[in-house]
N, C-alpha and C. Protein backbone atom coordinates (compact mmCIF):
# COMPACT_ATOMS: atom_id res chain seq x y z
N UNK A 1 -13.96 -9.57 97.22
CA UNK A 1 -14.50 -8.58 96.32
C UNK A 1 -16.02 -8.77 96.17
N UNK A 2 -16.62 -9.94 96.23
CA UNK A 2 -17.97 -10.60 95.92
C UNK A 2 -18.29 -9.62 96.90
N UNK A 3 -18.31 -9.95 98.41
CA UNK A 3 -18.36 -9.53 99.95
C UNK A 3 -18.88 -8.01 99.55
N UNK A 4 -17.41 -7.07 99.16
CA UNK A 4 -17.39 -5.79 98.94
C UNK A 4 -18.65 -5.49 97.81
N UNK A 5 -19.18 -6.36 97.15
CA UNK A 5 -20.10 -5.72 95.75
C UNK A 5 -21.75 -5.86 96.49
N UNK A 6 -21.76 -7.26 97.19
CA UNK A 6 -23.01 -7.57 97.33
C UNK A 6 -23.42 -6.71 98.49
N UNK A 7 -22.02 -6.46 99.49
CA UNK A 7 -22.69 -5.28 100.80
C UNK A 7 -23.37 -4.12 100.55
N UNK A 8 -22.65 -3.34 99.24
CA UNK A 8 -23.07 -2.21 98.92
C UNK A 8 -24.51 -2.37 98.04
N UNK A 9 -24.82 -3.21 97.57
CA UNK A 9 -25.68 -3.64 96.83
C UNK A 9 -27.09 -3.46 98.35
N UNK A 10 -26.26 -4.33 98.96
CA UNK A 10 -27.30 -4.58 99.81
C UNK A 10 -28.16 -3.44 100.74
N UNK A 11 -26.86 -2.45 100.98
CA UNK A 11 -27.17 -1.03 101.87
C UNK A 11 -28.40 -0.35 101.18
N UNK A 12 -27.82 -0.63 99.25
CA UNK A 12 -28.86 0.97 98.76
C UNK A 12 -30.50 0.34 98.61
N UNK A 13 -30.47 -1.12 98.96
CA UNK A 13 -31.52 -1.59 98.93
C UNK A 13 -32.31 -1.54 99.88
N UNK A 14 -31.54 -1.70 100.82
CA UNK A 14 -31.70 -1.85 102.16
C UNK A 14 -32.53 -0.24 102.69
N UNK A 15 -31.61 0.73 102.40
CA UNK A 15 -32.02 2.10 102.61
C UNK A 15 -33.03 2.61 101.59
N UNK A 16 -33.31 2.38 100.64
CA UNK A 16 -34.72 2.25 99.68
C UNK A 16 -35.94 2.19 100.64
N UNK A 17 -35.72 0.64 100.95
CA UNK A 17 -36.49 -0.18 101.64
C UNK A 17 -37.12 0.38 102.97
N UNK A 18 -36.36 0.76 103.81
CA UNK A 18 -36.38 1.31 105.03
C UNK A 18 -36.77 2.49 104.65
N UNK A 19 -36.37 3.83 103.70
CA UNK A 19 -37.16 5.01 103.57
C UNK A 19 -38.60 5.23 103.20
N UNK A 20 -38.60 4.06 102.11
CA UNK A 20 -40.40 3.57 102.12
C UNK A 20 -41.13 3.38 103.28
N UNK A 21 -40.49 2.31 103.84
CA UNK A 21 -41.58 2.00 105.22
C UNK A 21 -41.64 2.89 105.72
N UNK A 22 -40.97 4.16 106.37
CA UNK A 22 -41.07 5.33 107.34
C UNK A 22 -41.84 6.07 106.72
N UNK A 23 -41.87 6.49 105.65
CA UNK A 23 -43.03 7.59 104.34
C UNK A 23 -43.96 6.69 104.92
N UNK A 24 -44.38 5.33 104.71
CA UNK A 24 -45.80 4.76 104.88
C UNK A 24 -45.82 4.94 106.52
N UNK A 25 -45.11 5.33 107.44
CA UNK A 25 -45.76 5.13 109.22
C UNK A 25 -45.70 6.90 109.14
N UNK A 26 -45.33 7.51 108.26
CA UNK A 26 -45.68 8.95 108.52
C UNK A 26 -44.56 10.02 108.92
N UNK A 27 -43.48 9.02 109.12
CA UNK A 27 -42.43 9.93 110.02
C UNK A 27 -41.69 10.44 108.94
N UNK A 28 -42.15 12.25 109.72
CA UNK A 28 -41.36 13.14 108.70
C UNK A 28 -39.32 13.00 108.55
N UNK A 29 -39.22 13.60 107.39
CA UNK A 29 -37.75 13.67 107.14
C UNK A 29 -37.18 14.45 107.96
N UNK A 30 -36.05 13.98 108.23
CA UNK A 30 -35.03 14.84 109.17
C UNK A 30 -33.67 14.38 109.46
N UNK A 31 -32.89 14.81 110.38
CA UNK A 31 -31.62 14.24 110.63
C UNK A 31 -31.87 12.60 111.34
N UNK A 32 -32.57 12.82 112.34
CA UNK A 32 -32.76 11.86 113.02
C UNK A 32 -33.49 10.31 112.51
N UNK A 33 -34.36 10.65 111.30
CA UNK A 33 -34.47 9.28 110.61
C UNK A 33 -33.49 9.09 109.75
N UNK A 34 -32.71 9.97 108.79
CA UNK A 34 -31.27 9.95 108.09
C UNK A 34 -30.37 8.99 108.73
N UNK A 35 -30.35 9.39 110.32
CA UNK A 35 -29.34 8.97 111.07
C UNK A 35 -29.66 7.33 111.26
N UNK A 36 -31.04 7.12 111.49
CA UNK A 36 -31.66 5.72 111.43
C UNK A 36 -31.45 5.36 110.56
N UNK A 37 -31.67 5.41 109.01
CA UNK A 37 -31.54 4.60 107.83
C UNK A 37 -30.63 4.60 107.62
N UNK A 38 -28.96 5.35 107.97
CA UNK A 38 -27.89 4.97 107.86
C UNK A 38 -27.74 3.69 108.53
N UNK A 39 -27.86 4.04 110.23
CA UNK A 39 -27.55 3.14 111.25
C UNK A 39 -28.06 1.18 110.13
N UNK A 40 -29.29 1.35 110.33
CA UNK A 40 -30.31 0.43 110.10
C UNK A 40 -29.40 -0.31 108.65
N UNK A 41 -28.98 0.51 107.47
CA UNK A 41 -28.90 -0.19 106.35
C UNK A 41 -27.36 -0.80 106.67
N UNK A 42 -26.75 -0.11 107.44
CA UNK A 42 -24.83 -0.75 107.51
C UNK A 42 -25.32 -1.62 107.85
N UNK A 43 -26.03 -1.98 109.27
CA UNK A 43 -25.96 -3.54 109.88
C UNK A 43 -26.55 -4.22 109.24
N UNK A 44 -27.66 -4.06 108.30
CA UNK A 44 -28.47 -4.80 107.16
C UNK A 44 -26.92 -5.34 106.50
N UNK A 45 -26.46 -3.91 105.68
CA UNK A 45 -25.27 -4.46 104.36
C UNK A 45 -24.46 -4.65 105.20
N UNK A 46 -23.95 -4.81 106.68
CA UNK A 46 -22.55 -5.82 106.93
C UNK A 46 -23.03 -7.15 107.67
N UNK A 47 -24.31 -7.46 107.57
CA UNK A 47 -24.47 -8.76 107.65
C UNK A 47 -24.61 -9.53 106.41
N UNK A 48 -24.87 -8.72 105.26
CA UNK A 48 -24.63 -9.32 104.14
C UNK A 48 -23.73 -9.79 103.11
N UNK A 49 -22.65 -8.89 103.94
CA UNK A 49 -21.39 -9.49 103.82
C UNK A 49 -20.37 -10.53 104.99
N UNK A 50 -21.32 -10.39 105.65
CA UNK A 50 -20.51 -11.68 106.67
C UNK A 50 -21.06 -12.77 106.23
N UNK A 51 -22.38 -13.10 105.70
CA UNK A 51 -22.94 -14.16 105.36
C UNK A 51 -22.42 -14.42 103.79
N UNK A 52 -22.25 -13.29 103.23
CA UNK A 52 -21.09 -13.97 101.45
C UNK A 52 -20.14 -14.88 102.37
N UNK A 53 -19.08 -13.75 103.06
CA UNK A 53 -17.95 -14.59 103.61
C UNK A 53 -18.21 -15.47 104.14
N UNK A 54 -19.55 -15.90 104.83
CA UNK A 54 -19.32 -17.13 105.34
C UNK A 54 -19.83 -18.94 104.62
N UNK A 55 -21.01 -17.85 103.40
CA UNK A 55 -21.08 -18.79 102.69
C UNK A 55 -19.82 -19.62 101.43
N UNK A 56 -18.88 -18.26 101.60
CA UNK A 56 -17.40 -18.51 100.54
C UNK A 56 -16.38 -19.28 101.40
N UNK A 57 -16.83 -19.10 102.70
CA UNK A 57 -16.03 -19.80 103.46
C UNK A 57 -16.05 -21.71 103.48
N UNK A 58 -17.62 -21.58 103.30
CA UNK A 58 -17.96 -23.28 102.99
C UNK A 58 -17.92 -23.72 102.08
N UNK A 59 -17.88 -23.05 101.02
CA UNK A 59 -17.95 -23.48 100.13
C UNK A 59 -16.50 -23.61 99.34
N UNK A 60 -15.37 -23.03 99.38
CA UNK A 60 -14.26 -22.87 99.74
C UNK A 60 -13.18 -23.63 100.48
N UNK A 61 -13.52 -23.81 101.50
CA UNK A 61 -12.70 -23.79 102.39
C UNK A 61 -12.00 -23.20 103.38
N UNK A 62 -11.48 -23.19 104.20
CA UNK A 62 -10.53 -22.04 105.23
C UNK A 62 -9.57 -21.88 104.52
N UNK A 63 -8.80 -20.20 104.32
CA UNK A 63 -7.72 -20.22 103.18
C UNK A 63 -6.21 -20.20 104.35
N UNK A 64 -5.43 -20.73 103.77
CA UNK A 64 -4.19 -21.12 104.10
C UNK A 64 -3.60 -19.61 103.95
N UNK A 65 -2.97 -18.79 105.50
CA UNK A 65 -2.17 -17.72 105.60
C UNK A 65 -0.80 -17.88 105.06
N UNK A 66 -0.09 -17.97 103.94
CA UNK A 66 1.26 -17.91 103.55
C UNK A 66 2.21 -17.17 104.36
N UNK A 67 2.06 -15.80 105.20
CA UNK A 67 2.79 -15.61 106.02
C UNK A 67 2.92 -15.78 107.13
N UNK A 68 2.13 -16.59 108.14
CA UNK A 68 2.22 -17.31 108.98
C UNK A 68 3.22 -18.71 108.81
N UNK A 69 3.12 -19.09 107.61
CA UNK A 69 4.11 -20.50 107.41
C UNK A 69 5.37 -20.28 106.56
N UNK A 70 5.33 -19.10 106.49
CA UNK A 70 6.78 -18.58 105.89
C UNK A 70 7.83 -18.76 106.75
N UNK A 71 7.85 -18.59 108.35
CA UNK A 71 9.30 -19.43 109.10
C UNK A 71 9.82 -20.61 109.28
N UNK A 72 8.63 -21.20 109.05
CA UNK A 72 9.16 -22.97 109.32
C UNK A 72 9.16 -23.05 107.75
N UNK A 73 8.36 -22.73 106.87
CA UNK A 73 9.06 -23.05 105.63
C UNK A 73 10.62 -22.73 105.36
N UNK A 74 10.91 -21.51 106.10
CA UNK A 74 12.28 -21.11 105.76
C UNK A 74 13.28 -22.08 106.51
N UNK A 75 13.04 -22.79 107.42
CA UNK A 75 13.62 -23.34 108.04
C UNK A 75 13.84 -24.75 107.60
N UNK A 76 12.89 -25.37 107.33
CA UNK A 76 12.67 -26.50 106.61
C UNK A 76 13.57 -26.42 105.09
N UNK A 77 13.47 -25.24 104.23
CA UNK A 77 14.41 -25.31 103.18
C UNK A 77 15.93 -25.30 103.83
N UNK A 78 15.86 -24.27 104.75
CA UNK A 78 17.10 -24.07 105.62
C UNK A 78 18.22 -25.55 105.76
N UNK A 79 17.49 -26.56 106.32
CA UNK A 79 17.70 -27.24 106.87
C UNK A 79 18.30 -28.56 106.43
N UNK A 80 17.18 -27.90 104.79
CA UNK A 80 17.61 -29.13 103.77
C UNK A 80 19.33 -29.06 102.94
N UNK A 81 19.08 -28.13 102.96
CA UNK A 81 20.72 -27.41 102.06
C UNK A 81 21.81 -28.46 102.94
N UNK A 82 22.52 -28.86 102.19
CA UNK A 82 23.68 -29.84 102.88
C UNK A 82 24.67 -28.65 103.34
């Protein structure tokens, strides 16, 4: 959820940011810089969420898949039952 708050955070900043600089080099509005400051701010805001996740990842730990170990758990209870 962090991931999901800080990406979007990061895009409208990101696209702020980037519409300023183009006003200051002169380049008029249109589809084609629209299409840039979209392009430009996702990969900005989804690297800013790979880097939450990867800083939650260290800090964290790697999280344990419960349904991946749900067969040998079943088996293991299985097994125990007299």
């Amino acid at each position: 959820m962090l991931s999901l708050l800080l990406s979007t955070l990061a895009f409208f900043i990101a696209a702020w940011y980037l519409n300023r600089y183009l006003d200051e080099q002169g380049i008029g509005q249109g589809m084609t810089r629209g299409a840039l400051v979209l392009v430009l701010a996702s990969l900005l805001s989804w690297g800013a969420g790979a880097a939450v996740d990867w800083v939650q990842v260290k800090i964290d730990g790697p999280q344990a898949t419960p349904q991946a170990d749900l067969p040998e758990l079943l088996k293991a209870v299985g097994s125990a039952r007299p």
